[in-house]
Protein backbone atom coordinates (compact mmCIF):
# COMPACT_ATOMS: atom_id res chain seq x y z
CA UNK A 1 14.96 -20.66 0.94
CA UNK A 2 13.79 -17.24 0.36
CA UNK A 3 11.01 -15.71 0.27
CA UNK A 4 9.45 -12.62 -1.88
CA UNK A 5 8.10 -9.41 0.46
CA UNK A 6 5.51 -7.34 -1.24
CA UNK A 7 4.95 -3.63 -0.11
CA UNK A 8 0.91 -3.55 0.50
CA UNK A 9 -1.49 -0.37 0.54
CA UNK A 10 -5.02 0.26 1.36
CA UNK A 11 -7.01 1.60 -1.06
CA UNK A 12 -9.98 3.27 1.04
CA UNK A 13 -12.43 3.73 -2.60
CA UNK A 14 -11.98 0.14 -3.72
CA UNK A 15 -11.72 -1.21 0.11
CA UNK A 16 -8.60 -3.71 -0.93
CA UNK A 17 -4.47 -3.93 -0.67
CA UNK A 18 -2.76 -3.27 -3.32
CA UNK A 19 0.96 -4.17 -4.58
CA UNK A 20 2.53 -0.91 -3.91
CA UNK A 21 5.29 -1.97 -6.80
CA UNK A 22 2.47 -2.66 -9.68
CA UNK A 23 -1.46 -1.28 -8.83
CA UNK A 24 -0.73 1.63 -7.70
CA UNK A 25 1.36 5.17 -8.57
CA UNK A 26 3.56 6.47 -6.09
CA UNK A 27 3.23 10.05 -4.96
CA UNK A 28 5.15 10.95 -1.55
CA UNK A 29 6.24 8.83 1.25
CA UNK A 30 6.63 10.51 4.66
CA UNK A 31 6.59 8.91 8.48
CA UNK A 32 3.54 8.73 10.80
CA UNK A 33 3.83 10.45 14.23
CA UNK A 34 4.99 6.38 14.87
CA UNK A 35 7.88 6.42 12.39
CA UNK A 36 6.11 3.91 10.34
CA UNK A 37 5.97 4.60 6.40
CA UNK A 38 3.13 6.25 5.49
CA UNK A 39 2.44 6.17 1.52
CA UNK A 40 0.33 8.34 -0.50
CA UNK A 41 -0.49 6.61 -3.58
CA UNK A 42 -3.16 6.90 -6.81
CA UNK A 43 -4.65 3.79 -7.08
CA UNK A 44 -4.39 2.13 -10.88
CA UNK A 45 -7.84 0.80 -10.66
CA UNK A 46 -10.00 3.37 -9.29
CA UNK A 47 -7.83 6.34 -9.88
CA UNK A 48 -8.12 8.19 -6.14
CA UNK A 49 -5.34 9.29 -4.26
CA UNK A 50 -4.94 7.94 -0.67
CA UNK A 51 -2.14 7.73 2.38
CA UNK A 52 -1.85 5.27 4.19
CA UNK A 53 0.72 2.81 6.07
CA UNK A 54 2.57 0.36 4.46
CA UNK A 55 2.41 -3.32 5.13
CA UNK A 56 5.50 -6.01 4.34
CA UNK A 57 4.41 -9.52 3.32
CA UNK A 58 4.60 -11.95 1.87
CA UNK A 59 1.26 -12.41 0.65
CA UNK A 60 -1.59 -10.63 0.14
CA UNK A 61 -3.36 -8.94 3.73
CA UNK A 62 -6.61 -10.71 4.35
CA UNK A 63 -9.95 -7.93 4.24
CA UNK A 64 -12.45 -9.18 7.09
């Protein structure tokens, strides 16, 4: 049985993840001083640019 990974983002204006692959536009991908992807993005809905580290899952990350 397999299951689908999604590539998540933070969008820091509308404080949620979104699907890397279909709410947001991809502009650069580079490593942190970790080696971890870090991903800036323009987010579909509210049309800002962040960068910030990408998350495999899944499902959706939980916001608390």
């Amino acid at each position: 049985m397999s299951t689908d990974m999604t590539n998540w983002v933070w969008c820091e204006d509308c404080l949620d993840w979104k699907d890397a692959g279909n709410e947001v536009s991809f502009v650069n991908i580079e490593e942190d001083s970790f080696g971890k992807d870090l991903m800036t993005f323009l987010c579909d809905k509210c049309e800002k640019e962040n960068k910030n580290n990408i998350i495999i899952s899944d499902k959706k990350p939980r916001c608390e």
